[in-house]
C-alpha atoms as a PDB file:
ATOM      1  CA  UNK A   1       8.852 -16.729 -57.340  1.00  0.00           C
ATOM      2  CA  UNK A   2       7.628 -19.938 -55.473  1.00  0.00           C
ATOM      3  CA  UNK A   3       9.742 -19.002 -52.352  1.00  0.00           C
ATOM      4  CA  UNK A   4       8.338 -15.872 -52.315  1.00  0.00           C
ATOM      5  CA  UNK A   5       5.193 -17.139 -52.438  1.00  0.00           C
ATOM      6  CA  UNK A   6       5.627 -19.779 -49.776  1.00  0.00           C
ATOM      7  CA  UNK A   7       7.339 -17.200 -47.340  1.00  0.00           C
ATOM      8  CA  UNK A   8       4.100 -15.092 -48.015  1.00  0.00           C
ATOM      9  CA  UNK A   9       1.732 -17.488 -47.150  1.00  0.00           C
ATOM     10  CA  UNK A  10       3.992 -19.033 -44.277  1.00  0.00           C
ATOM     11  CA  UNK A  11       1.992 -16.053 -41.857  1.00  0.00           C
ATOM     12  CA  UNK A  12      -0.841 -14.339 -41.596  1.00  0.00           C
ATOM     13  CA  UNK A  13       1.071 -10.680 -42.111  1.00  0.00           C
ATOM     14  CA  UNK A  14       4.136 -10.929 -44.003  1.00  0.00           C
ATOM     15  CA  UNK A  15       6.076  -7.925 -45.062  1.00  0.00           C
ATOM     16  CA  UNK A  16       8.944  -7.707 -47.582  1.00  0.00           C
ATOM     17  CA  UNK A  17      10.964  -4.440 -46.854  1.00  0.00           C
ATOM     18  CA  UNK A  18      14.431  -3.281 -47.232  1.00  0.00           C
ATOM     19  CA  UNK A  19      16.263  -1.903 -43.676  1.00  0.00           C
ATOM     20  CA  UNK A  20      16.544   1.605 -45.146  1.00  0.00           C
ATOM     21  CA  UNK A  21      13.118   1.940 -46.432  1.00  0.00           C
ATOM     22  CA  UNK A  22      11.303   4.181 -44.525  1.00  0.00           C
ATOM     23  CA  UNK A  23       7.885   3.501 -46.326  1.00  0.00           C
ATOM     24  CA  UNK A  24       8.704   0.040 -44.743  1.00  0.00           C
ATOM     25  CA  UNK A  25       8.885   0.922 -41.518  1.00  0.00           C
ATOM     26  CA  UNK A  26       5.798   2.766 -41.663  1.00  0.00           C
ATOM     27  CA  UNK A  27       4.230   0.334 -43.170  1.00  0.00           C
ATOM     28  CA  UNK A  28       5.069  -2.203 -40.506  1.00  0.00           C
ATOM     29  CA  UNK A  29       4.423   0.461 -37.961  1.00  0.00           C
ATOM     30  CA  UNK A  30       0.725   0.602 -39.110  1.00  0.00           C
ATOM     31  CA  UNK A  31       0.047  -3.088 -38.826  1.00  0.00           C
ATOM     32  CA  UNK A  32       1.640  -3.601 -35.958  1.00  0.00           C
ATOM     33  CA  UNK A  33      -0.715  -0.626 -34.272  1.00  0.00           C
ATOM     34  CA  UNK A  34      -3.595  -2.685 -35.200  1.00  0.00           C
ATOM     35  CA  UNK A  35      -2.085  -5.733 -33.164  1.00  0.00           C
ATOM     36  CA  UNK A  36      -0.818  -7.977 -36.105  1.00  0.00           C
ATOM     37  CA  UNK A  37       2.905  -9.149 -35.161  1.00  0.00           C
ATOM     38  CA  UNK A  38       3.874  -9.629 -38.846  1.00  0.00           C
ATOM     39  CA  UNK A  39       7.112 -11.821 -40.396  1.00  0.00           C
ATOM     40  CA  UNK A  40       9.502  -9.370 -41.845  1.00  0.00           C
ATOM     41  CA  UNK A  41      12.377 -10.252 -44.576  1.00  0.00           C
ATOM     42  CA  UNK A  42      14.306  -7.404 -44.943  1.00  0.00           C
ATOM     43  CA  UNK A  43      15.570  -7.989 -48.873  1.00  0.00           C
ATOM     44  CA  UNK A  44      18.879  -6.308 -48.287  1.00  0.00           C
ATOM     45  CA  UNK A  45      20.069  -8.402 -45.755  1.00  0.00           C
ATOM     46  CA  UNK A  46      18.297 -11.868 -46.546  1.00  0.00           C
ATOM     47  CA  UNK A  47      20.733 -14.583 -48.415  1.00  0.00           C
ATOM     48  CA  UNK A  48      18.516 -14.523 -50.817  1.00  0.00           C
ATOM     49  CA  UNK A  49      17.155 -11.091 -50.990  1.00  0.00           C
ATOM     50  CA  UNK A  50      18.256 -10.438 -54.934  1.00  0.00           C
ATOM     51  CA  UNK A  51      16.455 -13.523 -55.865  1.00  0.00           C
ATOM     52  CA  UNK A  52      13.007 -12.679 -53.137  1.00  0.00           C
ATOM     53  CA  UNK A  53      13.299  -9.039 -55.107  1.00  0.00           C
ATOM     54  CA  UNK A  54      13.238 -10.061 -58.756  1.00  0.00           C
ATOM     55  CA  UNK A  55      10.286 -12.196 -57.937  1.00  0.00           C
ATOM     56  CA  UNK A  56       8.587  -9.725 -55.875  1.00  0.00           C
ATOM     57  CA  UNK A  57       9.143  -6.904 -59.288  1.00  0.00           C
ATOM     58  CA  UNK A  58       7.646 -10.151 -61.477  1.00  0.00           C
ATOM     59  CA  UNK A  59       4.841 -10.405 -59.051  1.00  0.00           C
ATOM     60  CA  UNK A  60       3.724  -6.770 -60.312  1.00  0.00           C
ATOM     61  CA  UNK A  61       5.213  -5.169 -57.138  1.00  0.00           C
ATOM     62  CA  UNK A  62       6.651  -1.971 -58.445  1.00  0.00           C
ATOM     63  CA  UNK A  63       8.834  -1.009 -56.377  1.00  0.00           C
ATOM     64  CA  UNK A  64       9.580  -3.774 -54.551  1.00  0.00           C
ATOM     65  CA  UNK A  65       9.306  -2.689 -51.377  1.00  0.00           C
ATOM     66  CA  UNK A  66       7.138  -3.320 -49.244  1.00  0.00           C
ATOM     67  CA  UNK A  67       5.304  -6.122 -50.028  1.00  0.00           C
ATOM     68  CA  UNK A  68       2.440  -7.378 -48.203  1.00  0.00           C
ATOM     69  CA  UNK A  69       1.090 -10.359 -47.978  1.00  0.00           C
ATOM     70  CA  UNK A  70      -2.372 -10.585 -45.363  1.00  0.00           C
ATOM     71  CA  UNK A  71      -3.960 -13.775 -45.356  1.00  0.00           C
ATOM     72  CA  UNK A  72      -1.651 -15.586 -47.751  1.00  0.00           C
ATOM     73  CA  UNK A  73      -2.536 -13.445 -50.350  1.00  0.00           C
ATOM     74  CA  UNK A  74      -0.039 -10.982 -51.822  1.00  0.00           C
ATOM     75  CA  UNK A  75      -2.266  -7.610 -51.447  1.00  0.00           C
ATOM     76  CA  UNK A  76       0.530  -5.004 -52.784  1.00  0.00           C
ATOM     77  CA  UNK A  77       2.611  -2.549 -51.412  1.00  0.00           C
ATOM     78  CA  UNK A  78       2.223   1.031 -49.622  1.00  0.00           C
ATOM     79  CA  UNK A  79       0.053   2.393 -52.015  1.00  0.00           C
ATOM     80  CA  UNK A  80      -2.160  -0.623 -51.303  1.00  0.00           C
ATOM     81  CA  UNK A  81      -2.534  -0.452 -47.383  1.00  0.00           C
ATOM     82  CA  UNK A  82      -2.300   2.700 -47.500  1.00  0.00           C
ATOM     83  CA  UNK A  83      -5.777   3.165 -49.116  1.00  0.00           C
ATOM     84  CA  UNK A  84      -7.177  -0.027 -47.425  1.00  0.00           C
ATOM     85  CA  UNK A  85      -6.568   1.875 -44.166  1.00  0.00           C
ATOM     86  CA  UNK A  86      -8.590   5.178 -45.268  1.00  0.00           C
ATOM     87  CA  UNK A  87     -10.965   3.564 -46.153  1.00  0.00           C
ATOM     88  CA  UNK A  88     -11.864   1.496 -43.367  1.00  0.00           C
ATOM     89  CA  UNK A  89     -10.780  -2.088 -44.497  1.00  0.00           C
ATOM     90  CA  UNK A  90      -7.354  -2.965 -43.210  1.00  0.00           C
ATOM     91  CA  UNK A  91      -8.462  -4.176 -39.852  1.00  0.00           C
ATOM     92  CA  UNK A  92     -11.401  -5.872 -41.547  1.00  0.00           C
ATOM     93  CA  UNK A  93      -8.681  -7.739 -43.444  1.00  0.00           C
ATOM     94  CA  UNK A  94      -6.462  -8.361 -40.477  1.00  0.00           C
ATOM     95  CA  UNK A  95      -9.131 -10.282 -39.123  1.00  0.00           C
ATOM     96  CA  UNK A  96     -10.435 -12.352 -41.397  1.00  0.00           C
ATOM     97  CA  UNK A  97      -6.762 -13.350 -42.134  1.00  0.00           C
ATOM     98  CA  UNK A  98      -6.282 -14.149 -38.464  1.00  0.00           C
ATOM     99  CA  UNK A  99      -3.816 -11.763 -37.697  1.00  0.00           C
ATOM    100  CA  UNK A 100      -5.456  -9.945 -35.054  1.00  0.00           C
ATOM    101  CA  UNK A 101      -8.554 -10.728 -32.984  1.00  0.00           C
ATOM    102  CA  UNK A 102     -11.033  -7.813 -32.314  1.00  0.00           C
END
């Protein structure tokens, strides 16, 4: 769980995804439209990717993929961004982590 943890706060925008998620990609697609040029560990071809997913699923990310971290914090997964972006908070939270500068 620690190297999880110190991968997530390593960036302002890190993603945990898995190359044939397509939630993933969407969900990196979205940030990256805002300007953010997150780090992205894809799980199933990292080293370590087993280990990064158990602690990601003990972390309360169900399923494990994605998970974002904004601002060193671990904010969730799609479900998460997803409803930051309706309503209006995302970029807020991009900014304020440094990520992007509007």
């Amino acid at each position: 769980m620690d190297m999880v943890m110190k991968l997530g706060a390593s960036s302002a925008v890190v993603i945990f995804t898995k190359s044939s998620c397509c939630i993933s990609h969407s969900i990196e697609t979205l940030i990256r439209s805002f300007g953010a040029n997150p780090i992205v560990y894809e799980l199933d071809t990292h080293p370590n990717g087993k280990q990064m997913e158990k602690a990601l699923m003990e972390l309360g990310c169900h399923p494990s993929v994605p998970a974002i971290f904004i601002g060193k914090e671990l904010v969730g997964g799609a479900n998460e961004i997803m409803s930051l972006n309706v309503r209006g908070k995302l970029k807020q939270l991009l900014i304020r982590a440094n990520a992007i500068w509007i």
